[in-house]
N, C-alpha and C. Protein backbone atom coordinates (compact mmCIF):
# COMPACT_ATOMS: atom_id res chain seq x y z
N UNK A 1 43.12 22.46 -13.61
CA UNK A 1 42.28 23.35 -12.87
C UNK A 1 40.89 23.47 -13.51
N UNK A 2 41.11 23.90 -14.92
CA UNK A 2 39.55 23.84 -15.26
C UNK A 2 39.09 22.39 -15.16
N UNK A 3 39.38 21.39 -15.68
CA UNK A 3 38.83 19.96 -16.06
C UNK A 3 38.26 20.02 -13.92
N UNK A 4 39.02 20.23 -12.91
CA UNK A 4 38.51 20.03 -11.67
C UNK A 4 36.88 20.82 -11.60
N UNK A 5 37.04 22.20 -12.10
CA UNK A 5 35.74 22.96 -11.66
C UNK A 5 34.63 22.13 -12.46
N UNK A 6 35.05 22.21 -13.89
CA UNK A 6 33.96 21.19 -14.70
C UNK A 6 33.52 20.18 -13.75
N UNK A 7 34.58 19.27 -13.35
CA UNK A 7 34.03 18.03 -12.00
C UNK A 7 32.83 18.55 -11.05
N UNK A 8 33.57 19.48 -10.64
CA UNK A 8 32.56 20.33 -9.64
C UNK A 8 31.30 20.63 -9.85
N UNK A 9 30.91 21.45 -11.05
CA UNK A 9 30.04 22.43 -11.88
C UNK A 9 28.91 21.17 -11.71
N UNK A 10 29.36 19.38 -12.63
CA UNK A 10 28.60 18.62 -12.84
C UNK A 10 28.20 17.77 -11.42
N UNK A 11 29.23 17.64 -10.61
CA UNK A 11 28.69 17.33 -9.57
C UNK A 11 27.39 18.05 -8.47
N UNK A 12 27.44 19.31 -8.42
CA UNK A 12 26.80 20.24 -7.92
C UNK A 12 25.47 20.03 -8.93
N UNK A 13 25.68 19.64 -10.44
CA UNK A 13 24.01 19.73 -11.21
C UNK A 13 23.80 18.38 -10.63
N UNK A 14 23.99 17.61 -10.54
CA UNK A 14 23.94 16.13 -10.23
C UNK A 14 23.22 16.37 -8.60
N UNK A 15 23.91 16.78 -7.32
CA UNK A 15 23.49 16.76 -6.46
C UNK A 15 22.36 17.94 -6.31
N UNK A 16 22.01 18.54 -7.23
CA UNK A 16 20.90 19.53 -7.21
C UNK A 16 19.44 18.77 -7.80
N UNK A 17 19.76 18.23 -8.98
CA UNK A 17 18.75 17.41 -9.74
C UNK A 17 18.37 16.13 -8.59
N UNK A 18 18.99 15.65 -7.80
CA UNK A 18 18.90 14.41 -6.58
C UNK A 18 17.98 14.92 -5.71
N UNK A 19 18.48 16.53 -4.61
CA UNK A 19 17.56 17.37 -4.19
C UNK A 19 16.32 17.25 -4.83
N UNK A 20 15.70 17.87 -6.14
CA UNK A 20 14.72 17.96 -6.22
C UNK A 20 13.96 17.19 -6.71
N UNK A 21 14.77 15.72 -7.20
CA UNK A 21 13.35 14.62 -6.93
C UNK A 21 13.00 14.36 -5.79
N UNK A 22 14.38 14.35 -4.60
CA UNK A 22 13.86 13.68 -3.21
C UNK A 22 12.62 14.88 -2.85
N UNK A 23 12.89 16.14 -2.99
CA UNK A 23 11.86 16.90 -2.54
C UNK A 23 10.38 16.93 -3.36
N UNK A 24 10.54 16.33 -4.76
CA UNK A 24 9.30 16.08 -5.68
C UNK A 24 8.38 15.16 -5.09
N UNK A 25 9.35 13.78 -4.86
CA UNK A 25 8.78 12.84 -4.38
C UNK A 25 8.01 12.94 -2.88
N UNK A 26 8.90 13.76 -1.86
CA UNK A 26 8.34 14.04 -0.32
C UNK A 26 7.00 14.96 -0.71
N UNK A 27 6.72 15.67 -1.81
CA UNK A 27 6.11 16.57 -1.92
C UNK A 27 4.43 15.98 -2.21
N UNK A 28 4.65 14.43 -3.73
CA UNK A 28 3.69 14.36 -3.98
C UNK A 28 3.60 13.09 -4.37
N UNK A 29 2.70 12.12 -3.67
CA UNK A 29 3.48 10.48 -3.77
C UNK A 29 2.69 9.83 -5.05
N UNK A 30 1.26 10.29 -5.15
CA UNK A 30 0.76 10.27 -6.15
C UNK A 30 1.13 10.83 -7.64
N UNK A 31 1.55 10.02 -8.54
CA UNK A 31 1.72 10.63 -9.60
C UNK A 31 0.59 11.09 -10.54
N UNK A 32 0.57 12.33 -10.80
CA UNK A 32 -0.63 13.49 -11.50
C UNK A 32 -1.39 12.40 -12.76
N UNK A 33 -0.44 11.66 -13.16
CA UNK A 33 -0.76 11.26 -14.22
C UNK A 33 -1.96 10.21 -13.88
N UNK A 34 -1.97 9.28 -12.72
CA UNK A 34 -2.30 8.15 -12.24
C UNK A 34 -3.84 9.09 -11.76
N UNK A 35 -3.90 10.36 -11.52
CA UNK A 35 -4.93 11.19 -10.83
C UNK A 35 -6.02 11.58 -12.44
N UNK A 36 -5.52 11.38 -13.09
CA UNK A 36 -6.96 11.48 -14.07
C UNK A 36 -8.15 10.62 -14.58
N UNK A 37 -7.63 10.07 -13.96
CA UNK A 37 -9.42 8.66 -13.31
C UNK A 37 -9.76 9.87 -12.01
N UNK A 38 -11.31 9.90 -13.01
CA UNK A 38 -12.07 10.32 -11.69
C UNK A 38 -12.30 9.79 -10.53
N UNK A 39 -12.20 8.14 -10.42
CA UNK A 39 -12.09 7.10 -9.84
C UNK A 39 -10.85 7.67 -8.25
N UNK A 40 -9.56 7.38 -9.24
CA UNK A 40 -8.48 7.85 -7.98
C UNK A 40 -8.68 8.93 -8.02
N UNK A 41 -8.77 10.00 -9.03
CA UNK A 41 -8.74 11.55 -8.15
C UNK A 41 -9.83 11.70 -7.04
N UNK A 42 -11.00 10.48 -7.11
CA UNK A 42 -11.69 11.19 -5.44
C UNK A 42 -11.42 10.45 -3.98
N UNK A 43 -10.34 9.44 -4.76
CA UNK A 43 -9.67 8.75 -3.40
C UNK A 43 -8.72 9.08 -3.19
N UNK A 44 -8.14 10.37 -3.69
CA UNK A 44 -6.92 10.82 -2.64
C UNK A 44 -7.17 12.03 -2.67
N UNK A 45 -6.07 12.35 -1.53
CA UNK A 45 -6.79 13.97 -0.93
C UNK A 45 -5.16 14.28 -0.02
N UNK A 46 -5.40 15.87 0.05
CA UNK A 46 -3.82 16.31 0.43
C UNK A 46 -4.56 16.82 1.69
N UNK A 47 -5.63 16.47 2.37
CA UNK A 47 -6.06 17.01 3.44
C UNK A 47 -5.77 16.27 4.61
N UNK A 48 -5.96 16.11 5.74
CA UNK A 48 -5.23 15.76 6.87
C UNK A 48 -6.56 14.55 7.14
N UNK A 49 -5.54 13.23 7.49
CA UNK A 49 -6.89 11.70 7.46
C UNK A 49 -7.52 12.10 8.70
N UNK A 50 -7.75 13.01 9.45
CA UNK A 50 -8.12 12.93 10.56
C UNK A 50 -9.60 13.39 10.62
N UNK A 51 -9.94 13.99 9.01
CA UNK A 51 -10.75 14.59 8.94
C UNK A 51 -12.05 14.02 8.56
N UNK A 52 -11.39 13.05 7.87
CA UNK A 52 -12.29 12.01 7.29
C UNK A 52 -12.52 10.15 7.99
N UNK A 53 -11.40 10.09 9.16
CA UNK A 53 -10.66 9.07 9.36
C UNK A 53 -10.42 9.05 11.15
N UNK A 54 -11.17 8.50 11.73
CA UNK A 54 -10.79 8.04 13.36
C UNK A 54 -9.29 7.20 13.68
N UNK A 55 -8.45 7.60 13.71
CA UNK A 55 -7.29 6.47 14.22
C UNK A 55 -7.36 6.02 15.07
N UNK A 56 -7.08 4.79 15.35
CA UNK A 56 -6.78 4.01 16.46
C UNK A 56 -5.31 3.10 16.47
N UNK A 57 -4.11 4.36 16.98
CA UNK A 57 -3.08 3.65 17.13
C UNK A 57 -2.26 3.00 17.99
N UNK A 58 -3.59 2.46 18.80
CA UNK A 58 -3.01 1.16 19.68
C UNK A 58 -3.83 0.29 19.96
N UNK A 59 -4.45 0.50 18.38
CA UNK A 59 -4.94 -0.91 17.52
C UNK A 59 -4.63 -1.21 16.73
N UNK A 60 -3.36 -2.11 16.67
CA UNK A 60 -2.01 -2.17 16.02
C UNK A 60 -2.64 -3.60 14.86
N UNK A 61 -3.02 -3.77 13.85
CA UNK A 61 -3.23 -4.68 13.73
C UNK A 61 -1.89 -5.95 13.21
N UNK A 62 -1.04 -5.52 12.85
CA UNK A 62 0.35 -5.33 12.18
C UNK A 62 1.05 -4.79 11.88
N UNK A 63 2.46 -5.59 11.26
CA UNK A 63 3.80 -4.42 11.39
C UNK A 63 4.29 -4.86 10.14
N UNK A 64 5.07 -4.81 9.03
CA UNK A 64 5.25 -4.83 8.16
C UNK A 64 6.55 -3.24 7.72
N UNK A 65 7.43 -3.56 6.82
CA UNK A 65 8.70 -3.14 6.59
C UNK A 65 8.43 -1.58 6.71
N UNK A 66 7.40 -0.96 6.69
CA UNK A 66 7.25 0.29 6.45
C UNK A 66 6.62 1.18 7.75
N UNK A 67 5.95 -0.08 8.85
CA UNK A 67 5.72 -0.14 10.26
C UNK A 67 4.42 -0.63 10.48
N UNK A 68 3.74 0.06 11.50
CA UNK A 68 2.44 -0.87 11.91
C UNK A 68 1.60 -0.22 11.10
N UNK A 69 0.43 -1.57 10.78
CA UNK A 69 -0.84 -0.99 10.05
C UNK A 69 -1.57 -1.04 11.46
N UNK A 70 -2.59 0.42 11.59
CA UNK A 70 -3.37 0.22 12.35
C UNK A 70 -5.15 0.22 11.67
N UNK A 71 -5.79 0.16 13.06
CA UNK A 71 -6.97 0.18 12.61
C UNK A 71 -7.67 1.69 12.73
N UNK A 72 -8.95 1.75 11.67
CA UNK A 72 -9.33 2.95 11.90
C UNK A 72 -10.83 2.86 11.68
N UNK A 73 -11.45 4.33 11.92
CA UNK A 73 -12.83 4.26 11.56
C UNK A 73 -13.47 5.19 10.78
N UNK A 74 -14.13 5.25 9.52
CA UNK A 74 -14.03 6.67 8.30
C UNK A 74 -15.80 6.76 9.10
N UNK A 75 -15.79 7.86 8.83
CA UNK A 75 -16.55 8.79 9.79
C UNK A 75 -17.76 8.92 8.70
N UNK A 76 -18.03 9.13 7.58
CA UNK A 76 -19.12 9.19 6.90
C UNK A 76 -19.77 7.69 7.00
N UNK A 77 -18.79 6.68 6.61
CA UNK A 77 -19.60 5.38 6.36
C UNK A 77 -19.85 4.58 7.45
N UNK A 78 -19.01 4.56 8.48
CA UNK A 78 -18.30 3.97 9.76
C UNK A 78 -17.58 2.73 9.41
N UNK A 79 -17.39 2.47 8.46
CA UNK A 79 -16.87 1.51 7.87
C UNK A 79 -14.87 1.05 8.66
N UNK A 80 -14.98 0.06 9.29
CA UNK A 80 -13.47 -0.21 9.87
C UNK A 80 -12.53 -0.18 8.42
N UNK A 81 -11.57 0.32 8.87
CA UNK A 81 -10.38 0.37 7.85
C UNK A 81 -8.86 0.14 8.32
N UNK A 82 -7.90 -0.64 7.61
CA UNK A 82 -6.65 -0.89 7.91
C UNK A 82 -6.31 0.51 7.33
N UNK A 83 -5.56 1.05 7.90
CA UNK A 83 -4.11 2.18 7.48
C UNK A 83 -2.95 2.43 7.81
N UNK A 84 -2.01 2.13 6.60
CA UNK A 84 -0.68 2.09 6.64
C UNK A 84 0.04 3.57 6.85
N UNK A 85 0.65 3.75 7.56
CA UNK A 85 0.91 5.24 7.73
C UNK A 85 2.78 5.18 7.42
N UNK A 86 3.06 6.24 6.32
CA UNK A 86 4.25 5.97 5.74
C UNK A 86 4.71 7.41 6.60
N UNK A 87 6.11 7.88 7.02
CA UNK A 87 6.49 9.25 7.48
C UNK A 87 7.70 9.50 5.85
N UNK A 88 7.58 10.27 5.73
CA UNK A 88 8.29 10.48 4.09
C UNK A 88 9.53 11.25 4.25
N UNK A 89 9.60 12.15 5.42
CA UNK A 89 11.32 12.16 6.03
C UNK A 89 12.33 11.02 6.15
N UNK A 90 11.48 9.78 6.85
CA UNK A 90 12.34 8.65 7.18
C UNK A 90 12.46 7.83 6.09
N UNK A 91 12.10 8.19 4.83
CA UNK A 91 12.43 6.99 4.27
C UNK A 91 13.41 7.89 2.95
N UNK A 92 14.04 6.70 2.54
CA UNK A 92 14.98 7.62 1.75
C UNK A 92 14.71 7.37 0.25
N UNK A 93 15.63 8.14 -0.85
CA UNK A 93 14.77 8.43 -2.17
C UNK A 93 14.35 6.66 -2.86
N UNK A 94 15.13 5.36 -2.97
CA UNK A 94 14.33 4.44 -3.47
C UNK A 94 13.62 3.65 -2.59
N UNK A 95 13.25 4.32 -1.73
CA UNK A 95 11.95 3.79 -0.68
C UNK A 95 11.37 4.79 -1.26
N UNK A 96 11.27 5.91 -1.09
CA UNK A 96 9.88 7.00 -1.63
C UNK A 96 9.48 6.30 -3.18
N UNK A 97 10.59 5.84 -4.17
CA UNK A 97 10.47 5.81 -5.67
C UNK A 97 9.16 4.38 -5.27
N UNK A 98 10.11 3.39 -4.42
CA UNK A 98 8.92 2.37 -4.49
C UNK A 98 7.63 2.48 -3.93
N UNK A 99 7.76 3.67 -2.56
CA UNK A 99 6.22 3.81 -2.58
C UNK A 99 5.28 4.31 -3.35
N UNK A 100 5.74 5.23 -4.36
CA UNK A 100 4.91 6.06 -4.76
C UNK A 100 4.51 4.91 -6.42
N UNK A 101 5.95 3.84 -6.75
CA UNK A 101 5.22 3.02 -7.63
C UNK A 101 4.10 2.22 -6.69
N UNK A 102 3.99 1.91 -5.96
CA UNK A 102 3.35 0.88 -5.39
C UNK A 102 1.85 1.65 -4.93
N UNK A 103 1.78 2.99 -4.15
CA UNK A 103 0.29 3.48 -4.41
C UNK A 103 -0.06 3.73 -5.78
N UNK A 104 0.84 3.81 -6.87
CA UNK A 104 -0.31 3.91 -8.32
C UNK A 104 -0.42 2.98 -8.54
N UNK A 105 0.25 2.30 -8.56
CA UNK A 105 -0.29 0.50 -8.70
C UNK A 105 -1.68 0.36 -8.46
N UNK A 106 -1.53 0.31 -6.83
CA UNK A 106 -2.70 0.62 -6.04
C UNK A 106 -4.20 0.58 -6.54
N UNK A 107 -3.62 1.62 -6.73
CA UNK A 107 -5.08 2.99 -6.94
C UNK A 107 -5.39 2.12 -8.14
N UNK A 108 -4.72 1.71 -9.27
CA UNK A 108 -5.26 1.35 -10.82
C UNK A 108 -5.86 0.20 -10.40
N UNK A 109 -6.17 -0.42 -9.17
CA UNK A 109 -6.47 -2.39 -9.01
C UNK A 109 -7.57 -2.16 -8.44
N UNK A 110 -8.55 -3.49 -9.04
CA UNK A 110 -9.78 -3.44 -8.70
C UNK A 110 -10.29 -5.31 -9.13
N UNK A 111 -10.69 -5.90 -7.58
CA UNK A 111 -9.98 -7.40 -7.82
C UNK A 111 -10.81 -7.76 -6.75
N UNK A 112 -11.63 -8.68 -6.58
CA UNK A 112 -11.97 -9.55 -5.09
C UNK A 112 -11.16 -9.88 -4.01
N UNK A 113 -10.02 -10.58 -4.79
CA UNK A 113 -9.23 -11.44 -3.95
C UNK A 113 -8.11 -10.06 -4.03
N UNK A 114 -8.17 -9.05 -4.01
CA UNK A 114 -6.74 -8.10 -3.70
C UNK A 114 -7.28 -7.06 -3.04
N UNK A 115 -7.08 -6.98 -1.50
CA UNK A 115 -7.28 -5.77 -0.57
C UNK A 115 -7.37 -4.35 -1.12
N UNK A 116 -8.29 -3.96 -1.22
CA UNK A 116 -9.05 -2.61 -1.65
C UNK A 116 -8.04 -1.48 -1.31
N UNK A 117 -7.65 -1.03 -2.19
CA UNK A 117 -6.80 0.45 -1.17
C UNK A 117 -8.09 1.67 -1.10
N UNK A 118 -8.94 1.84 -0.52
CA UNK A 118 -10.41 2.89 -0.47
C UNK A 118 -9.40 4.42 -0.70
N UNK A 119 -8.87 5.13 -0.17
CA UNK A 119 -8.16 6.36 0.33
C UNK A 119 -6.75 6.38 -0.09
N UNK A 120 -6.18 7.37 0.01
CA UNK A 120 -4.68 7.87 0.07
C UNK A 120 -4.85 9.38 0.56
N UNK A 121 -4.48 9.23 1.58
CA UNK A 121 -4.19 10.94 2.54
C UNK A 121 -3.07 11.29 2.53
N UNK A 122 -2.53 12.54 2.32
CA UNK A 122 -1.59 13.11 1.89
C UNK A 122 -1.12 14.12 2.22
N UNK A 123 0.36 14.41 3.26
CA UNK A 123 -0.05 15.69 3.71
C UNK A 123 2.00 15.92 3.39
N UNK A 124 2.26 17.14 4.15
CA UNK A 124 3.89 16.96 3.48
C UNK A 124 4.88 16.35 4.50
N UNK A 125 4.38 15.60 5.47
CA UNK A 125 4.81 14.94 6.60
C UNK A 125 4.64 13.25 5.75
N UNK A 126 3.35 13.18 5.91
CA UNK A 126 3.09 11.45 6.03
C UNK A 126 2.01 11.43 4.33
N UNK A 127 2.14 9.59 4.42
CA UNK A 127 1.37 9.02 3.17
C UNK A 127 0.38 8.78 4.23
N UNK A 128 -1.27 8.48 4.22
CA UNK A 128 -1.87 7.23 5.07
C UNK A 128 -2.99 6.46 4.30
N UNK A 129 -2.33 5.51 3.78
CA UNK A 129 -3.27 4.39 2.83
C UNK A 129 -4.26 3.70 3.84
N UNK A 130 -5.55 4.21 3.56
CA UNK A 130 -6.34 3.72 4.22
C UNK A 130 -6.92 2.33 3.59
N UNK A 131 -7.37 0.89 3.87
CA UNK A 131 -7.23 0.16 3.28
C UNK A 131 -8.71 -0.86 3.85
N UNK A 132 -8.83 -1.82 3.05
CA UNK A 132 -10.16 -2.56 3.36
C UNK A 132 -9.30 -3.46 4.49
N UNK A 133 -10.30 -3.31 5.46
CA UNK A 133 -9.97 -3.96 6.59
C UNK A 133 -10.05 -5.76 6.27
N UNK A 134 -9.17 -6.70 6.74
CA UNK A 134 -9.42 -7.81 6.82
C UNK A 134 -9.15 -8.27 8.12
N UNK A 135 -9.96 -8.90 8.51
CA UNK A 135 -10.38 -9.50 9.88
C UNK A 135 -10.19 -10.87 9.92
N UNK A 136 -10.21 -11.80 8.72
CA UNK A 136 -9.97 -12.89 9.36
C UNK A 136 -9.10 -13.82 9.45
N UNK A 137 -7.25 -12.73 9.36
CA UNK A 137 -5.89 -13.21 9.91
C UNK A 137 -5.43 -13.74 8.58
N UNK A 138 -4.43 -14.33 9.05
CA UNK A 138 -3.42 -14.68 7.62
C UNK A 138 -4.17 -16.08 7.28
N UNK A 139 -3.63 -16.43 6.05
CA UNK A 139 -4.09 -17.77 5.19
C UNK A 139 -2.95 -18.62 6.45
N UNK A 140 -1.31 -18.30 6.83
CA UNK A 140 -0.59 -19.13 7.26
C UNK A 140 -1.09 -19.52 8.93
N UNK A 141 -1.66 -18.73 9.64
CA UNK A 141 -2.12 -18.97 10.48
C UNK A 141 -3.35 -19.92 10.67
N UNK A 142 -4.37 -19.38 9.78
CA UNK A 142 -5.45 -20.30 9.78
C UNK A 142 -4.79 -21.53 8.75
N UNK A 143 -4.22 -22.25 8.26
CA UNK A 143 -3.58 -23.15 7.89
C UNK A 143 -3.10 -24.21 9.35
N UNK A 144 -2.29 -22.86 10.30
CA UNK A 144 -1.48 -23.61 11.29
C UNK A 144 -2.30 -23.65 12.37
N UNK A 145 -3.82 -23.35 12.50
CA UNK A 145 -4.65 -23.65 13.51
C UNK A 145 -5.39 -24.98 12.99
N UNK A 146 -5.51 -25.13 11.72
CA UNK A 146 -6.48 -26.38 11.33
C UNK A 146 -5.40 -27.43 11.51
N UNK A 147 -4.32 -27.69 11.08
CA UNK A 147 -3.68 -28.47 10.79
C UNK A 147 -3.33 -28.96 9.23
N UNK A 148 -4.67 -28.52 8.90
CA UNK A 148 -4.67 -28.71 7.12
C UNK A 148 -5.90 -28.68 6.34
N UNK A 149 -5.87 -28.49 5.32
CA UNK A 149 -7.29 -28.15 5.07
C UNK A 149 -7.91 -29.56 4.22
N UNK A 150 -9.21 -28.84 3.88
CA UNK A 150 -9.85 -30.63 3.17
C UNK A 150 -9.41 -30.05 1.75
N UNK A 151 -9.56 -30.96 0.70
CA UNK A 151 -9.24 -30.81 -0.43
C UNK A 151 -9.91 -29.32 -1.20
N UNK A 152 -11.53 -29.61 -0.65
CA UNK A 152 -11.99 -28.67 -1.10
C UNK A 152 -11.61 -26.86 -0.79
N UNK A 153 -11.58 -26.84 0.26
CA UNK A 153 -10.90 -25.83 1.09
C UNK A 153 -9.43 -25.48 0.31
N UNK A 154 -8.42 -25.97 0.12
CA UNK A 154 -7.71 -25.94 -0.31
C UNK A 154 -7.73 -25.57 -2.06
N UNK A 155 -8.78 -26.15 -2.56
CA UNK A 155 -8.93 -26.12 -4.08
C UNK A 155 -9.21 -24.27 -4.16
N UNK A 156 -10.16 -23.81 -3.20
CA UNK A 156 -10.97 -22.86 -3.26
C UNK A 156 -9.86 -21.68 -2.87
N UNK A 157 -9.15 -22.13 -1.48
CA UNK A 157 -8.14 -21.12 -1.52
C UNK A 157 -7.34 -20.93 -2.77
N UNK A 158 -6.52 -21.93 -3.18
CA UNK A 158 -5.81 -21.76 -4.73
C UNK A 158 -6.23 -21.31 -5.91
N UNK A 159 -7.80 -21.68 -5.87
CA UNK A 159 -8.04 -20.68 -6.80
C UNK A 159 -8.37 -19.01 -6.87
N UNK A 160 -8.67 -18.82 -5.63
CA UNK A 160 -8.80 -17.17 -5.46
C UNK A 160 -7.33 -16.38 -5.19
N UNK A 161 -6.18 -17.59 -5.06
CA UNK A 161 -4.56 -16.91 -5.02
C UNK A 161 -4.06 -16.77 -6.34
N UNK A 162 -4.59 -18.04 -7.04
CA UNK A 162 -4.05 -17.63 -8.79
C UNK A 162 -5.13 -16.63 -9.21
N UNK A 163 -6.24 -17.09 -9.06
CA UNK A 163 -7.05 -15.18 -9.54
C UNK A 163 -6.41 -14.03 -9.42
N UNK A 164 -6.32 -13.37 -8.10
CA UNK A 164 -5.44 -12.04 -7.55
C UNK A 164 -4.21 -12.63 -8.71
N UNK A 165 -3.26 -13.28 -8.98
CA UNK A 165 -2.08 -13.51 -8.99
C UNK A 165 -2.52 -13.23 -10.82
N UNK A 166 -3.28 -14.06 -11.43
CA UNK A 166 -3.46 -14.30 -13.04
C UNK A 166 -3.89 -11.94 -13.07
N UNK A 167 -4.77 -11.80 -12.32
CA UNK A 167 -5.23 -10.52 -12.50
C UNK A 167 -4.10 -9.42 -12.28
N UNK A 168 -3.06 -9.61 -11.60
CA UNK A 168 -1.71 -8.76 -11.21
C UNK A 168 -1.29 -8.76 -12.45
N UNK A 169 -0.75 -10.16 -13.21
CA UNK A 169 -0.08 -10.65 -14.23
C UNK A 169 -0.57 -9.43 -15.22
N UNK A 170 -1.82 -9.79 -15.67
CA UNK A 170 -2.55 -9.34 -16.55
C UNK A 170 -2.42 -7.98 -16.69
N UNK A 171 -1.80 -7.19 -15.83
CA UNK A 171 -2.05 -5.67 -15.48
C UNK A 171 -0.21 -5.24 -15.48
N UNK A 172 0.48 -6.15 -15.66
CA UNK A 172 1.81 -6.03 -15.82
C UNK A 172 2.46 -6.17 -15.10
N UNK A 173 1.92 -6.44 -13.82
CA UNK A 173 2.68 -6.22 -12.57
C UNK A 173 2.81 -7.71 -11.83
N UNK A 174 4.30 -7.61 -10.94
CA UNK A 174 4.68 -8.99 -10.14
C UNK A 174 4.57 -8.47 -9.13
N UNK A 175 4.40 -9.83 -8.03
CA UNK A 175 4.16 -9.16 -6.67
C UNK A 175 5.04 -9.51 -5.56
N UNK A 176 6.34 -9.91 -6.11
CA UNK A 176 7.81 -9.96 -5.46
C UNK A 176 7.51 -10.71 -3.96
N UNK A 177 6.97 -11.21 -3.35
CA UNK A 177 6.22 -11.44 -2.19
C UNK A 177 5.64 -12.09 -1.59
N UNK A 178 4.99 -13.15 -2.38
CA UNK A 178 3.82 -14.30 -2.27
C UNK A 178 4.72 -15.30 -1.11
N UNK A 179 3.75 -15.10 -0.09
CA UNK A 179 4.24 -16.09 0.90
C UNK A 179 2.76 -16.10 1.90
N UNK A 180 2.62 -17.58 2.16
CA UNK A 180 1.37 -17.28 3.58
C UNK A 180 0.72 -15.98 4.03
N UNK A 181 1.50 -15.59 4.36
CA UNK A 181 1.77 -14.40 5.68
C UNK A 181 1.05 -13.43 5.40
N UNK A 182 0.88 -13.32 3.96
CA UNK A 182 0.48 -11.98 3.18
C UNK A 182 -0.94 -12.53 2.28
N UNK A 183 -1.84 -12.88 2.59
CA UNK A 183 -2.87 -13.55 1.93
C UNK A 183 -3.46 -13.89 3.50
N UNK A 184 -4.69 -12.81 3.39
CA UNK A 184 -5.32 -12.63 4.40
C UNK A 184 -7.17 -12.70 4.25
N UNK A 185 -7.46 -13.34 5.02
CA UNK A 185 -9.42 -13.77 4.90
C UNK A 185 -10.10 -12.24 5.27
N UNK A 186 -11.02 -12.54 4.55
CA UNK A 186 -12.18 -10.91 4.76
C UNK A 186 -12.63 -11.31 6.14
N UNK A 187 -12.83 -12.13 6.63
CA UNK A 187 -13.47 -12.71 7.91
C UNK A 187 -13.34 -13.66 8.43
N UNK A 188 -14.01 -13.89 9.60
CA UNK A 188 -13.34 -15.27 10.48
C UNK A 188 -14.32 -16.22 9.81
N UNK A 189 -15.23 -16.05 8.89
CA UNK A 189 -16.02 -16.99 8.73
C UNK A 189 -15.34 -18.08 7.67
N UNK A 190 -15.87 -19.66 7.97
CA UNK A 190 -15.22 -20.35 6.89
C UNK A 190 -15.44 -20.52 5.66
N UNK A 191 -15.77 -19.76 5.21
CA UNK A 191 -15.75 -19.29 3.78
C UNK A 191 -15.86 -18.27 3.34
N UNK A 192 -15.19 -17.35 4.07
CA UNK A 192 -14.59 -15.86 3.87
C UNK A 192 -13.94 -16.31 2.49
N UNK A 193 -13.84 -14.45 1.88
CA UNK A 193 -12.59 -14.43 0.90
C UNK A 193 -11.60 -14.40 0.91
N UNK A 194 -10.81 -14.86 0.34
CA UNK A 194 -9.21 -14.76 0.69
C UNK A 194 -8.69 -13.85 0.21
């Protein structure tokens, strides 16, 4: 009888301590610690993106595991922006653990060849990573419209994929992921960045 309640006692601290990371994490995706760069503390904000941020969500630009990135428009600069909009009810505690590693990641990177995260809006509903827009489609697509590239073309792409890739390294981090699909041009022009 006692050895059962003990079971109990620790199960109940166990499912209480679970509660309040899932509710730590729904609460605050940014970790405090990652917020003492003046840098990220003025790119994120617990205020509502709407304020700072035009949506346009059926200007879908893509979909990706977490749902569609759409397009948007930030209202001081007018500057177009991709934003990923996370809902933090629907996802469960090691989806929250990996988002919230993956916006400090984020926020600490600063790289040519690696999509800008500008913003993080934050409210107790949703994440919305507002992001540098790229316009000119995937590397696998423009690959499968040319047919193939010239040497040079090719030299130039590879080297701005091992850059991003040598600069991830360098910063500790892998990027579980590397495929076409995800290596995208700043523009349609032919010699955009990759």
């Amino acid at each position: 009888m006692l050895g059962q309640l003990l079971l109990s006692a620790v199960d109940s601290v166990a499912n209480t301590k679970h509660r309040m990371e899932v509710q730590r994490l729904r609460n605050q995706i940014v970790d405090s610690s990652v917020c003492r760069s003046l840098d990220v503390r003025s790119r994120y904000s617990r205020k509502p993106i709407d304020q700072e941020v035009t949506l346009e969500p059926q200007n879908v630009l893509g979909t990706g595991c977490s749902g569609p990135v759409i397009r948007a428009v930030e209202h001081q600069s007018g500057m177009d922006r991709a934003v990923k909009v996370y809902r933090k009810q629907e996802l469960s505690l090691s989806r929250l653990h990996s988002l919230q590693k993956e916006v400090n990641i984020y926020l600490m990177l600063s790289h040519p060849n690696i999509v800008k995260l500008h913003n993080v809006y934050e409210s107790n509903e949703t994440v919305h990573l507002s992001m540098e827009l790229c316009s000119g489609g995937e590397l696998y697509t423009r690959l499968k419209q040319k047919g193939n590239f010239s040497e040079k073309s090719a030299a130039r792409a590879a080297f701005q994929m091992l850059s991003a890739i040598e600069h991830l390294h360098m910063q500790g981090i892998v990027h579980r992921d590397l495929k076409l699909e995800n290596w995208l041009y700043e523009s349609d022009a032919e010699d955009a960045l990759l």
